[in-house]
PDB file of N, CA and C in Angstrom:
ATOM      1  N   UNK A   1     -44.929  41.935 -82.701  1.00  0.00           N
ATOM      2  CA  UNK A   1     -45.972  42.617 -81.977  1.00  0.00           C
ATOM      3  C   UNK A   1     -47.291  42.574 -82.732  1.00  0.00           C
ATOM      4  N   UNK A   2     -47.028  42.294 -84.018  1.00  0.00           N
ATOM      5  CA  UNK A   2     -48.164  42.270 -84.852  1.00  0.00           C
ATOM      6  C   UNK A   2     -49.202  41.165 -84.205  1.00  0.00           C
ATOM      7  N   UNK A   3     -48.670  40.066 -83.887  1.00  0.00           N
ATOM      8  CA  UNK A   3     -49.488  38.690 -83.792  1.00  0.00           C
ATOM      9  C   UNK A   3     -50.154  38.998 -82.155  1.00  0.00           C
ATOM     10  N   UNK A   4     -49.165  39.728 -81.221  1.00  0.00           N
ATOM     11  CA  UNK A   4     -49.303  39.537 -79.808  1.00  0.00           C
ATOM     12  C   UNK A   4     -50.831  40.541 -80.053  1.00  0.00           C
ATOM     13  N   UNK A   5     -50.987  41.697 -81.309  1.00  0.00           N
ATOM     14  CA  UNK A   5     -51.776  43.128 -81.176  1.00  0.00           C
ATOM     15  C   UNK A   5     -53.240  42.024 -81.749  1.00  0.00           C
ATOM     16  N   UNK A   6     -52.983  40.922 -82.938  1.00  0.00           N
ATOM     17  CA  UNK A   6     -54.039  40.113 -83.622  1.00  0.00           C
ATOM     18  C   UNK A   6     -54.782  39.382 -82.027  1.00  0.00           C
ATOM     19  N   UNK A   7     -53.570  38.978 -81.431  1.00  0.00           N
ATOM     20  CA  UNK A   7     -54.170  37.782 -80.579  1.00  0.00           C
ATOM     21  C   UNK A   7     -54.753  39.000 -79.469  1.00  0.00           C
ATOM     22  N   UNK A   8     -54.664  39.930 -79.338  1.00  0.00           N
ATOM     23  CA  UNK A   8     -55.429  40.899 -77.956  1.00  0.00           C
ATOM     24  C   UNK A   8     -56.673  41.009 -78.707  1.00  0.00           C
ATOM     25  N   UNK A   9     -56.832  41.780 -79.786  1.00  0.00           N
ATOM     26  CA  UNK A   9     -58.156  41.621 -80.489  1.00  0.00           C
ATOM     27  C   UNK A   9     -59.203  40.560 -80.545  1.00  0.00           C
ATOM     28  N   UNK A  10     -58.414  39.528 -80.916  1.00  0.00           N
ATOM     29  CA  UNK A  10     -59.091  38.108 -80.812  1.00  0.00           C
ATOM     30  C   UNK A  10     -59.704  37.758 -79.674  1.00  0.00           C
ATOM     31  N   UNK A  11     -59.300  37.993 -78.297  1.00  0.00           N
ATOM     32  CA  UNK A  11     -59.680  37.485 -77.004  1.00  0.00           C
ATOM     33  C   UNK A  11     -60.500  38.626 -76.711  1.00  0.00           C
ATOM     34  N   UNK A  12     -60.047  40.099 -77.160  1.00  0.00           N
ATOM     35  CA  UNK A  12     -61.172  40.811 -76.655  1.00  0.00           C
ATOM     36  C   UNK A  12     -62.581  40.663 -77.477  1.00  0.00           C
ATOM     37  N   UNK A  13     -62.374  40.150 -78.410  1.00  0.00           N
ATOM     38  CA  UNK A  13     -63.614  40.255 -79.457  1.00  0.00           C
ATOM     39  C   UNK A  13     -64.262  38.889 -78.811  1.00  0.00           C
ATOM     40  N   UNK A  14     -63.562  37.714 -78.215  1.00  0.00           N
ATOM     41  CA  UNK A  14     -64.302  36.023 -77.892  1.00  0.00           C
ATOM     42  C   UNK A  14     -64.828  36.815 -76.700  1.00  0.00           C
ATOM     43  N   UNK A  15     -64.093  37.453 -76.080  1.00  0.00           N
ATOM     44  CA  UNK A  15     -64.342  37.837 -74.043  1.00  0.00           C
ATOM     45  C   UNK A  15     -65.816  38.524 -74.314  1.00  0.00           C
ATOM     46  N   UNK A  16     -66.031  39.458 -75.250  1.00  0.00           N
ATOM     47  CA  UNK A  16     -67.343  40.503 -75.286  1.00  0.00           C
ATOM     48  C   UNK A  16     -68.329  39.580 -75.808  1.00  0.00           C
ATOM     49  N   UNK A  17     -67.915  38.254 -76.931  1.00  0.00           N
ATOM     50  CA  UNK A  17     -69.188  37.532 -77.226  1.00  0.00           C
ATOM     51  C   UNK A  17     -69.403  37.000 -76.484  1.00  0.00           C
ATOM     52  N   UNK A  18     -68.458  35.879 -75.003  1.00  0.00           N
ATOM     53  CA  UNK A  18     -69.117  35.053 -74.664  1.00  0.00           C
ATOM     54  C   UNK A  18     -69.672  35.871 -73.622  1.00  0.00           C
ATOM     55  N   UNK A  19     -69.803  37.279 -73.162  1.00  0.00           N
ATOM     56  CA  UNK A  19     -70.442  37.479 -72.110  1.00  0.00           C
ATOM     57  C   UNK A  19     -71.461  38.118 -72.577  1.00  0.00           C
ATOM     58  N   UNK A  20     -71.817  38.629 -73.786  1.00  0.00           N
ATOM     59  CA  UNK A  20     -73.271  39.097 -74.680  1.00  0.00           C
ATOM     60  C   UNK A  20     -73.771  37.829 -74.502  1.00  0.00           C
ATOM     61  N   UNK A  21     -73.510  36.729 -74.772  1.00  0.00           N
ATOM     62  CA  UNK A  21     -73.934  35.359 -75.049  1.00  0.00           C
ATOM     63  C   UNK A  21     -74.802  35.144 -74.050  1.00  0.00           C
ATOM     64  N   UNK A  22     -74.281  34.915 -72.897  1.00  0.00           N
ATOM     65  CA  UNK A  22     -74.750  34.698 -71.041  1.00  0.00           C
ATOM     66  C   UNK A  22     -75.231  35.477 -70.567  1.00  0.00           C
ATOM     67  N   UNK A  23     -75.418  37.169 -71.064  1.00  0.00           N
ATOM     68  CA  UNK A  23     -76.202  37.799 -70.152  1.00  0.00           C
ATOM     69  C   UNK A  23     -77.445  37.567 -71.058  1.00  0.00           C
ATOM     70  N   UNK A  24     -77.185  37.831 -72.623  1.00  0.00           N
ATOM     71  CA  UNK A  24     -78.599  37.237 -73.482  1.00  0.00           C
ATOM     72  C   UNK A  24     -79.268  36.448 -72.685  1.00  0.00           C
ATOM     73  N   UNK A  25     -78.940  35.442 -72.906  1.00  0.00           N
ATOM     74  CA  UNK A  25     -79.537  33.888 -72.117  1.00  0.00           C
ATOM     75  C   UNK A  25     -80.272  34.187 -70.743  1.00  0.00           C
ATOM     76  N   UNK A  26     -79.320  34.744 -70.262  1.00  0.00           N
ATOM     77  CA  UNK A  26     -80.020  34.780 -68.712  1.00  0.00           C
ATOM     78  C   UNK A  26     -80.929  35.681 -68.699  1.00  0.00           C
ATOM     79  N   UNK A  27     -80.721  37.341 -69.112  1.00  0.00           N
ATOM     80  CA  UNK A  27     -81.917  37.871 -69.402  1.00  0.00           C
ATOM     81  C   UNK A  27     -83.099  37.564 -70.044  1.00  0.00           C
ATOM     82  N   UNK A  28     -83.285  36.355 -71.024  1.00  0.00           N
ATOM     83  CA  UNK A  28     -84.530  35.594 -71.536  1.00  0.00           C
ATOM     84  C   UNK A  28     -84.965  34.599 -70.493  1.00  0.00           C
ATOM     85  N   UNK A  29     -84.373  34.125 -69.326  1.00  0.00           N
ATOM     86  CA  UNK A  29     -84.647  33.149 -68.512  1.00  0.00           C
ATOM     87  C   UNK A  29     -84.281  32.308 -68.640  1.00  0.00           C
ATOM     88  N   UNK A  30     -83.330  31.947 -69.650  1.00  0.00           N
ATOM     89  CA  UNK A  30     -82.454  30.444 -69.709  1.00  0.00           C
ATOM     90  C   UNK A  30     -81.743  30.499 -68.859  1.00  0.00           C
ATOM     91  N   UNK A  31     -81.620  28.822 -67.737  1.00  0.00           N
ATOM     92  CA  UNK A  31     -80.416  28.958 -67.144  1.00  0.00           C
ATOM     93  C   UNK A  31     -79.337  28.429 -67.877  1.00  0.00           C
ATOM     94  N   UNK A  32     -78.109  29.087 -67.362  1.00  0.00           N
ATOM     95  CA  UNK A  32     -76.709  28.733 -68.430  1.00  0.00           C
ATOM     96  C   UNK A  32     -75.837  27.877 -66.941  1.00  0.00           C
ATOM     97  N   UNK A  33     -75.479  26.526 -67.469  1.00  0.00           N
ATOM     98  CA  UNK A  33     -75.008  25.721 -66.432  1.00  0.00           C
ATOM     99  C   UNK A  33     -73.555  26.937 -66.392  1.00  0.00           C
ATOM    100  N   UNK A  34     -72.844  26.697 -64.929  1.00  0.00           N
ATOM    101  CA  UNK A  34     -71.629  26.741 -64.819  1.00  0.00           C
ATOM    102  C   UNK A  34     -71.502  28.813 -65.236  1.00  0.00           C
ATOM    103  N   UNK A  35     -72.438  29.141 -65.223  1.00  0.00           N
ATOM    104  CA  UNK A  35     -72.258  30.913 -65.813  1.00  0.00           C
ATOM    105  C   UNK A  35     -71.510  31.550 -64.855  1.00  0.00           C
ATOM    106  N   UNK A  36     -71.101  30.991 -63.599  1.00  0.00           N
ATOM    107  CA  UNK A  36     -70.047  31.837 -63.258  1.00  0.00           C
ATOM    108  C   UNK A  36     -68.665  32.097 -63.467  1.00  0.00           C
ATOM    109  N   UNK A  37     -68.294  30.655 -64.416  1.00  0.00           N
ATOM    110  CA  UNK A  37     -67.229  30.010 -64.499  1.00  0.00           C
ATOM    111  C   UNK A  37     -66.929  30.708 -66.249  1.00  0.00           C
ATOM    112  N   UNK A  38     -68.375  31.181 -66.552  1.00  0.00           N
ATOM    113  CA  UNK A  38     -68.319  31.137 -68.079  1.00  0.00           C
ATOM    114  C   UNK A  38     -67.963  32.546 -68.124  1.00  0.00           C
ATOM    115  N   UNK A  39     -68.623  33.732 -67.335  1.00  0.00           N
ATOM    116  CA  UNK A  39     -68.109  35.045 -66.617  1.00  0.00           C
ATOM    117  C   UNK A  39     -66.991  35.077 -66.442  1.00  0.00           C
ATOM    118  N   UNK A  40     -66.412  34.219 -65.727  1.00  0.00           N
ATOM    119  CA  UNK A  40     -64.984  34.596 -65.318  1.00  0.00           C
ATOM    120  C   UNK A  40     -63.703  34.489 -66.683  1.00  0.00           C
ATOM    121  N   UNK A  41     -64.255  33.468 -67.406  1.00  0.00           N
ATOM    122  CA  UNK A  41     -63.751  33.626 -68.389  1.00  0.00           C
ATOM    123  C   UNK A  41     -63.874  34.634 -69.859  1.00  0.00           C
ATOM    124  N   UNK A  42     -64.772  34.869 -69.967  1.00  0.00           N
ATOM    125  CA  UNK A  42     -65.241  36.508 -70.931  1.00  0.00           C
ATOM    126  C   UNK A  42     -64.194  37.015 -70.098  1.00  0.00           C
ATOM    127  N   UNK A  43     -64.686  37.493 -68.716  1.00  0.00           N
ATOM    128  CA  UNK A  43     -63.968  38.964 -68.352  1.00  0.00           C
ATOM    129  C   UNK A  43     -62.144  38.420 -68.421  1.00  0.00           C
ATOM    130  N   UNK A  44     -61.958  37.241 -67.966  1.00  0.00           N
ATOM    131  CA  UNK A  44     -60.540  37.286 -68.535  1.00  0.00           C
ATOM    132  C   UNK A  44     -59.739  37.314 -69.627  1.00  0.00           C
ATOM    133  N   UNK A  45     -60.505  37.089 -70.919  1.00  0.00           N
ATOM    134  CA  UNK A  45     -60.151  37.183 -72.133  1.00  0.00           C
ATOM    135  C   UNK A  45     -60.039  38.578 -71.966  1.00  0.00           C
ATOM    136  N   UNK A  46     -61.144  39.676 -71.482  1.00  0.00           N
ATOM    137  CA  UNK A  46     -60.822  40.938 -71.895  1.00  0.00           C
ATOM    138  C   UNK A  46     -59.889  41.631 -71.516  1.00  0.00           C
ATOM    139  N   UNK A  47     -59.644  40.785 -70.094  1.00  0.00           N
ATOM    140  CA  UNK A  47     -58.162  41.483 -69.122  1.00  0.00           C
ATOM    141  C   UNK A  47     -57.139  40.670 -70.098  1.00  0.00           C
ATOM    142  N   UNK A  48     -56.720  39.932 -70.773  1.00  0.00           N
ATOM    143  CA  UNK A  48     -55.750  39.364 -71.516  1.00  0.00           C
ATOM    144  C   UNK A  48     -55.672  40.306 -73.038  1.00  0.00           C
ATOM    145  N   UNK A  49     -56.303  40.235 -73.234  1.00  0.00           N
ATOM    146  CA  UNK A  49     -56.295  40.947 -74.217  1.00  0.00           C
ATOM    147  C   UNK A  49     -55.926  42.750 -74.040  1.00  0.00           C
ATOM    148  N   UNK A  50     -56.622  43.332 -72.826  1.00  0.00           N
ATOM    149  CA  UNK A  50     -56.058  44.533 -72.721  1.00  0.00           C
ATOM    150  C   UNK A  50     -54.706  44.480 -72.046  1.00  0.00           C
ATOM    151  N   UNK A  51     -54.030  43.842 -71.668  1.00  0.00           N
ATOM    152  CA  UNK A  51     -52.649  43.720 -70.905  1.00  0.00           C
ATOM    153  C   UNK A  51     -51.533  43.281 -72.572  1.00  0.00           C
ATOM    154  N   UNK A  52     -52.277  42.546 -73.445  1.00  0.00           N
ATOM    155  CA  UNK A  52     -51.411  42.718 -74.790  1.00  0.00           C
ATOM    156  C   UNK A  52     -51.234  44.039 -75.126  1.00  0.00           C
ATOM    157  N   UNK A  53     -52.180  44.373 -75.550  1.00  0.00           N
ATOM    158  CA  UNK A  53     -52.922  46.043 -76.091  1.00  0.00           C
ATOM    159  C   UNK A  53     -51.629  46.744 -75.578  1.00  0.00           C
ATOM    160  N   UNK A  54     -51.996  46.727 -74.109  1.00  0.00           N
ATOM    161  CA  UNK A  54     -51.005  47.765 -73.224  1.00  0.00           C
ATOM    162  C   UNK A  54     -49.563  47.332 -73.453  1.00  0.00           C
ATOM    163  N   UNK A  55     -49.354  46.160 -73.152  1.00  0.00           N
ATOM    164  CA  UNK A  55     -47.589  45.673 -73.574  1.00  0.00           C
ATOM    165  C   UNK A  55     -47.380  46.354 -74.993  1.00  0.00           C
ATOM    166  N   UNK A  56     -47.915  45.825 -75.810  1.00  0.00           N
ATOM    167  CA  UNK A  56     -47.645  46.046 -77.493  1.00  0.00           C
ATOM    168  C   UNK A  56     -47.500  47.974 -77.830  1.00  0.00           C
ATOM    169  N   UNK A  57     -48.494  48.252 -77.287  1.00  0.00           N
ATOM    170  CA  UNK A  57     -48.452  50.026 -77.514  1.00  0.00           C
ATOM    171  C   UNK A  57     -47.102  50.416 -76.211  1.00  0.00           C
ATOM    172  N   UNK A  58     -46.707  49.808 -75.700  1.00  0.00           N
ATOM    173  CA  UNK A  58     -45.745  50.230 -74.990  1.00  0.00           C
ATOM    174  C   UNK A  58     -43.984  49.529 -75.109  1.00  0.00           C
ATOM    175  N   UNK A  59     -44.362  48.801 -76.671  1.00  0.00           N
ATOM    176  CA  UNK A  59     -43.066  48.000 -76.707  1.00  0.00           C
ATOM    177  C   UNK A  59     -41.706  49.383 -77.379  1.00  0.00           C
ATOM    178  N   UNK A  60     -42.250  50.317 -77.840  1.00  0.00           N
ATOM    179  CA  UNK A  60     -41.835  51.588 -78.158  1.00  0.00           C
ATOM    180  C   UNK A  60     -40.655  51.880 -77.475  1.00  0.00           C
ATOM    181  N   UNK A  61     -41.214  51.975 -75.761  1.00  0.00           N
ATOM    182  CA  UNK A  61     -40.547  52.511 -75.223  1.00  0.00           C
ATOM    183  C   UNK A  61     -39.968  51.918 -74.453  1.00  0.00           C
ATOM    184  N   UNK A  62     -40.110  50.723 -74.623  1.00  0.00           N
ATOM    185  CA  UNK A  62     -38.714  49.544 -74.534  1.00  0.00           C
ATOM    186  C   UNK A  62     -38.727  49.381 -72.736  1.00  0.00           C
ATOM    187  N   UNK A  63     -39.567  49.539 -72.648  1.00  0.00           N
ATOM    188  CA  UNK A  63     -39.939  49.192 -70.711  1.00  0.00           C
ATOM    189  C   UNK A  63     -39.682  47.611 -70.742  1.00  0.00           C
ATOM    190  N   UNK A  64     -38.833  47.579 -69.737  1.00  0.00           N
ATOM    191  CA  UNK A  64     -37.789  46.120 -69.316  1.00  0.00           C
ATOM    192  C   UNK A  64     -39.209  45.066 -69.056  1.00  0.00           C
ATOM    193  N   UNK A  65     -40.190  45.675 -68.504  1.00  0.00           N
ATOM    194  CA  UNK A  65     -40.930  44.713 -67.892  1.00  0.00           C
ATOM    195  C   UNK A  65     -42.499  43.935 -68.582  1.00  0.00           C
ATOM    196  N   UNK A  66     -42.417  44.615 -70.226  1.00  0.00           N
ATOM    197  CA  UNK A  66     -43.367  44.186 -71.283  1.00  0.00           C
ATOM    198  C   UNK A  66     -42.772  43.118 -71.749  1.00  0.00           C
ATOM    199  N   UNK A  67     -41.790  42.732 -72.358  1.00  0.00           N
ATOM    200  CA  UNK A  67     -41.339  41.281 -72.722  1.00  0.00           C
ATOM    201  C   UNK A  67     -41.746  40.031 -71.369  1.00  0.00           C
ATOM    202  N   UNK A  68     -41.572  40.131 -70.275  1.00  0.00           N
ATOM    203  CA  UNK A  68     -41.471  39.257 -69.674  1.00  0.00           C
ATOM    204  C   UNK A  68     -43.193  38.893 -69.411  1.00  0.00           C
ATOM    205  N   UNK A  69     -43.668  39.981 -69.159  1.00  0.00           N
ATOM    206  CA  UNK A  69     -45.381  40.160 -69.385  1.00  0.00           C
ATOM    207  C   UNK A  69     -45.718  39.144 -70.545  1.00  0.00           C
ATOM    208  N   UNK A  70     -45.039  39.734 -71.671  1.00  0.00           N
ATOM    209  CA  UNK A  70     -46.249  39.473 -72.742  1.00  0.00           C
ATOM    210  C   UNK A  70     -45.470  37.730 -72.581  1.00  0.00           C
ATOM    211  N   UNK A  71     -44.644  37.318 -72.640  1.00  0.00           N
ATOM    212  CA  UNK A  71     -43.925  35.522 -71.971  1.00  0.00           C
ATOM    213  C   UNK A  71     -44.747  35.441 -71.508  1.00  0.00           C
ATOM    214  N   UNK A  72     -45.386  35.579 -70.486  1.00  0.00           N
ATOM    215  CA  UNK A  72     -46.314  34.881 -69.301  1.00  0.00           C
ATOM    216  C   UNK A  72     -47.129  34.498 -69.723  1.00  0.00           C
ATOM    217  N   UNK A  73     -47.827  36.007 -70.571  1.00  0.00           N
ATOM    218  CA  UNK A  73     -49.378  35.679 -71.197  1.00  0.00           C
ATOM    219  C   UNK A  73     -49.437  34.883 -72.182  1.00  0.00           C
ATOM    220  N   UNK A  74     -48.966  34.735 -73.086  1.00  0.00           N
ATOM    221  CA  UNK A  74     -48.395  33.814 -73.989  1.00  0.00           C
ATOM    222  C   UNK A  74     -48.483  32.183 -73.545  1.00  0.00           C
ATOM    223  N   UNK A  75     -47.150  31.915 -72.639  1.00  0.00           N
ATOM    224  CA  UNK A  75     -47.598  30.815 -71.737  1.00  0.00           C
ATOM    225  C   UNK A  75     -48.563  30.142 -71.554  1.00  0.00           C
ATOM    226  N   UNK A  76     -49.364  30.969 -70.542  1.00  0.00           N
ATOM    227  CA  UNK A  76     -51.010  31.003 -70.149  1.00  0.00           C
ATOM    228  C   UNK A  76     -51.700  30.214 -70.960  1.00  0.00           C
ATOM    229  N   UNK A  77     -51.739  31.402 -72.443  1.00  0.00           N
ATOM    230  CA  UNK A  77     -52.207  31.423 -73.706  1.00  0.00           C
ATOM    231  C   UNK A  77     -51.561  29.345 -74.156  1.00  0.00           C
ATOM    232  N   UNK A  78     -50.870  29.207 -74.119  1.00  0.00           N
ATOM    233  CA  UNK A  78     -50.294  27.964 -74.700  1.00  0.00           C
ATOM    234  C   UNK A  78     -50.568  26.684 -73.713  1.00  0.00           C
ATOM    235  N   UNK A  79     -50.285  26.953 -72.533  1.00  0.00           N
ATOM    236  CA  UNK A  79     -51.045  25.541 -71.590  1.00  0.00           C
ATOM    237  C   UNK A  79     -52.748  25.688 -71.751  1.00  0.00           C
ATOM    238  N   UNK A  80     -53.098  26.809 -71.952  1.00  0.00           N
ATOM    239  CA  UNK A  80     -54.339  26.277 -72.246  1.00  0.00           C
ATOM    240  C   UNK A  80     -55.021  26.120 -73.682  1.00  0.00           C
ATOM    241  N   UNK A  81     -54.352  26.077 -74.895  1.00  0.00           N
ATOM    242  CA  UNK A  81     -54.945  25.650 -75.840  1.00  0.00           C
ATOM    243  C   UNK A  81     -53.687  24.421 -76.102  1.00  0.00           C
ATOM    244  N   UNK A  82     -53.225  24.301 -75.027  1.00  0.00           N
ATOM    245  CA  UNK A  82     -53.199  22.284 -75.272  1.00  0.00           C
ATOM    246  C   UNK A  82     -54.350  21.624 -74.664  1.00  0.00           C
ATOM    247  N   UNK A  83     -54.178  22.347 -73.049  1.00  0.00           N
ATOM    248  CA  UNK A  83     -56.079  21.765 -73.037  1.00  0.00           C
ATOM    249  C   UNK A  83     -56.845  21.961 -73.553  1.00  0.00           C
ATOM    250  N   UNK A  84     -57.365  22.655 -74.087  1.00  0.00           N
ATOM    251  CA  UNK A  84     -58.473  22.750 -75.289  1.00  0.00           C
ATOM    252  C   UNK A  84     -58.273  21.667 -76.315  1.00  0.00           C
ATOM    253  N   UNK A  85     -56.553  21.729 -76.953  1.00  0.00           N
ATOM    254  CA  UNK A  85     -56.373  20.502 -77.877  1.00  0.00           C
ATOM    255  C   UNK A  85     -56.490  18.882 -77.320  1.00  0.00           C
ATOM    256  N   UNK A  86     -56.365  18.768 -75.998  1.00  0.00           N
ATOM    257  CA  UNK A  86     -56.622  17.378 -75.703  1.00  0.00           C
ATOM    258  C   UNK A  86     -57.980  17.789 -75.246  1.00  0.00           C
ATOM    259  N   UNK A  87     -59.046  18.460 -75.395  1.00  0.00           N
ATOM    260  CA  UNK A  87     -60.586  18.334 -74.800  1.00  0.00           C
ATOM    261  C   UNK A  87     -61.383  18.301 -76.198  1.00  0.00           C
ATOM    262  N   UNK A  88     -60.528  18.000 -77.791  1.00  0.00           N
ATOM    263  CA  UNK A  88     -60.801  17.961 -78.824  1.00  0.00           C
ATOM    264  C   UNK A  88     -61.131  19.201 -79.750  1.00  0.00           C
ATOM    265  N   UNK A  89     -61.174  20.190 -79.190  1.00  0.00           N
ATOM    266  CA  UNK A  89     -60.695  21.662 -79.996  1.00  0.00           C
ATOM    267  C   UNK A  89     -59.716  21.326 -80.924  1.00  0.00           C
ATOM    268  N   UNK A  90     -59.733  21.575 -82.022  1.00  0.00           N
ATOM    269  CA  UNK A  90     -58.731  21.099 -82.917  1.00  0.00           C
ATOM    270  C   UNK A  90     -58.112  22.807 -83.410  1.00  0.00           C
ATOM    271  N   UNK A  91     -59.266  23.563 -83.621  1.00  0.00           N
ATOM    272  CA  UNK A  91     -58.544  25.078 -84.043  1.00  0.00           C
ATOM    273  C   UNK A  91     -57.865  25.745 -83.044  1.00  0.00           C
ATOM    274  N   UNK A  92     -57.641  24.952 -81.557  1.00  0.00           N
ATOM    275  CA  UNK A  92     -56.356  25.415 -80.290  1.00  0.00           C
ATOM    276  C   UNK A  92     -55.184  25.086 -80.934  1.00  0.00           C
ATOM    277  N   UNK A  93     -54.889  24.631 -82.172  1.00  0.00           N
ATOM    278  CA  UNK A  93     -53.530  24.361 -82.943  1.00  0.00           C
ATOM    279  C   UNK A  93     -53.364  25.950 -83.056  1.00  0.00           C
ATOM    280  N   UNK A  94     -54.083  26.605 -83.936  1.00  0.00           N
ATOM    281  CA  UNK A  94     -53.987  27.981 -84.184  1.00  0.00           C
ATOM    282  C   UNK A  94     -53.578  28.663 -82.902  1.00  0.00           C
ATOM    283  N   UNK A  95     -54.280  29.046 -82.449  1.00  0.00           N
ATOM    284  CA  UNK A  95     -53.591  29.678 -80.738  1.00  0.00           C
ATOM    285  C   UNK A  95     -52.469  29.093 -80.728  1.00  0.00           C
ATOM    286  N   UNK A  96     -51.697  27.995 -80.511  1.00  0.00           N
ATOM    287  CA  UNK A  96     -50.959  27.549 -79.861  1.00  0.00           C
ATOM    288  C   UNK A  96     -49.546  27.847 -80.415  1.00  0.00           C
ATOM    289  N   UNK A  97     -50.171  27.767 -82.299  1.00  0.00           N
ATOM    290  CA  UNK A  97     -48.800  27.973 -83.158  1.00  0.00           C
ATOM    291  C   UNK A  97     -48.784  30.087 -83.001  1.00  0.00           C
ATOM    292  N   UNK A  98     -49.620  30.358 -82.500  1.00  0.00           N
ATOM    293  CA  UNK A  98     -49.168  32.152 -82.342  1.00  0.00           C
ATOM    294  C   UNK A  98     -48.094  32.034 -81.087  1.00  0.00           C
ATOM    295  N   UNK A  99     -48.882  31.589 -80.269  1.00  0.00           N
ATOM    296  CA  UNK A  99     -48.278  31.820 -78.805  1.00  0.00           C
ATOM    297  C   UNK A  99     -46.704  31.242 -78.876  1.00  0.00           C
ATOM    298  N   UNK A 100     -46.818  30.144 -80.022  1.00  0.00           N
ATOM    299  CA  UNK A 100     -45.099  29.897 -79.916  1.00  0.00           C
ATOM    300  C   UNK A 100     -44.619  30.530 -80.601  1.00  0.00           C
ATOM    301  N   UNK A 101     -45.241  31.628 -81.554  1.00  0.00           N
ATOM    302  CA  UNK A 101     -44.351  32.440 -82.543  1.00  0.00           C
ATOM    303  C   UNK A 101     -43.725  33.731 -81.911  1.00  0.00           C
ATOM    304  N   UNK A 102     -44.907  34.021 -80.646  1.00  0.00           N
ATOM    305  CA  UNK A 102     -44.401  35.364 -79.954  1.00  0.00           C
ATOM    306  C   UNK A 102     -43.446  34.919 -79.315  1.00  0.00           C
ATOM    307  N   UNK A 103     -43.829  34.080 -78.456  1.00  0.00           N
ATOM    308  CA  UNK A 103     -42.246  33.287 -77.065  1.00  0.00           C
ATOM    309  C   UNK A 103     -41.208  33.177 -77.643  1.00  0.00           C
ATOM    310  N   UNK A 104     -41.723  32.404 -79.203  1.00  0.00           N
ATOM    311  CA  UNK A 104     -39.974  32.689 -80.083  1.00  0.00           C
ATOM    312  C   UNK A 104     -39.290  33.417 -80.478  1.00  0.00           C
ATOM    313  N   UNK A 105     -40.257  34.785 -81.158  1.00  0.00           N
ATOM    314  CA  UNK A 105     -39.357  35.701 -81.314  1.00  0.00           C
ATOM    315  C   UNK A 105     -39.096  36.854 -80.453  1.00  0.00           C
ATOM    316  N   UNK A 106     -39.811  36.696 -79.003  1.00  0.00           N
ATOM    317  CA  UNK A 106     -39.611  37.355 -77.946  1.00  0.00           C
ATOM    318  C   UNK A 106     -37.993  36.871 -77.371  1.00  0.00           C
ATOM    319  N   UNK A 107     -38.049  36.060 -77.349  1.00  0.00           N
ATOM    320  CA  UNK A 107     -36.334  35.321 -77.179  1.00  0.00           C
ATOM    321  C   UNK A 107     -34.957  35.055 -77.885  1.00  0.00           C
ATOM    322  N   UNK A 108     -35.449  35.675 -78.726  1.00  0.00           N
ATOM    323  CA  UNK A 108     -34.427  36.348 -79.759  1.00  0.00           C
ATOM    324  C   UNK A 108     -33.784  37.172 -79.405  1.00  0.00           C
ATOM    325  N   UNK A 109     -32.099  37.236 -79.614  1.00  0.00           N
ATOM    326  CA  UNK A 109     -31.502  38.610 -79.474  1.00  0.00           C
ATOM    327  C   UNK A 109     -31.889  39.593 -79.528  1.00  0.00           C
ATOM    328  N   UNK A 110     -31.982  39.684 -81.026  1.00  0.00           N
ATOM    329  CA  UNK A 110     -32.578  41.445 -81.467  1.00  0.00           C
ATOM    330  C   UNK A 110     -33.686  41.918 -80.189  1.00  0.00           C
ATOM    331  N   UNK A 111     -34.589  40.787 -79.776  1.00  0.00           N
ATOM    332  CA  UNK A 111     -35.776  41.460 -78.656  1.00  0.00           C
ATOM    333  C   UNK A 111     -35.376  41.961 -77.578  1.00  0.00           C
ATOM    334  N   UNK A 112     -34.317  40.873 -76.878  1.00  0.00           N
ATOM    335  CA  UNK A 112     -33.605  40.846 -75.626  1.00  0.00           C
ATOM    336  C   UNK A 112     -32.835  42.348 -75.507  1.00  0.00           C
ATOM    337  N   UNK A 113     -32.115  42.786 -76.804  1.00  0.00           N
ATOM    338  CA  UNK A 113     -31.477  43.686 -77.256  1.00  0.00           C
ATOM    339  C   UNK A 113     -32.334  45.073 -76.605  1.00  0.00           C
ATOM    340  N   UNK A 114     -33.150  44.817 -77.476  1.00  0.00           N
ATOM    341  CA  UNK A 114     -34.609  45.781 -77.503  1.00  0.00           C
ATOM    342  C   UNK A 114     -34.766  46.297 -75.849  1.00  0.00           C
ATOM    343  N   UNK A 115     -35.313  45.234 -75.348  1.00  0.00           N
ATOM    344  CA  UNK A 115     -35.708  45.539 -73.941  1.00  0.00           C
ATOM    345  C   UNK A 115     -34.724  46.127 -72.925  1.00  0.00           C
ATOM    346  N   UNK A 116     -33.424  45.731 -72.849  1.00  0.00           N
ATOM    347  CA  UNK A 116     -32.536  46.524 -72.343  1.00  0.00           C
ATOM    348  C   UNK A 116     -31.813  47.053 -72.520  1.00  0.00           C
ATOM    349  N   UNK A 117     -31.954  47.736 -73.725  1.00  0.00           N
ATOM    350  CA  UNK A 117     -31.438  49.297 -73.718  1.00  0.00           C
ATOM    351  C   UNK A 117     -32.020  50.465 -72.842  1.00  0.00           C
TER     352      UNK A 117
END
């Protein structure tokens, strides 16, 4: 949960710069190509990141339906920093080796254990 709580931070901290970034810009009068596309992505880092937040502070209480959550996001998280790694992002290695560390040890007994009790 440690890495899933690092990686919510991380996306909420990229989601708040890139949309300081674009409203900067646009409030000086620069146009920013594609800013709706660039919006949609800030605000989804921040919804990704608060849906970790929420899974992780709720892995406590062992609710059946946070493991399969935080799988998805994870997922998500991993098809897209292969695209990033084939669009030449090379630090989407990093993302990619978290996202397989959570899926892995989310699929572990002991977790599986965890969740349905």
């Amino acid at each position: 949960m440690i890495i899933a709580v690092f990686q919510a931070l991380a996306n909420g901290f990229l989601g708040f710069v890139i949309l300081d970034a674009v409203s900067s810009r646009a409030s000086h009068g620069a146009s920013v190509d594609g800013a709706g596309l660039v919006y949609f992505i800030g605000y989804l880092s921040i919804v990704v990141a608060v849906t970790l937040l929420v899974c992780a502070a709720l892995t406590p209480a062992r609710f059946t339906w946070v493991r399969p959550t935080i799988i998805t996001v994870e997922s998500l998280g991993l098809i897209g920093g292969v695209i990033n790694l084939f669009s030449g992002q090379i630090l989407a290695v990093a993302g990619i080796a978290l996202a397989i560390g959570v899926i892995v040890s989310l699929n572990r007994d002991e977790a599986r254990e965890w969740f349905t009790r």
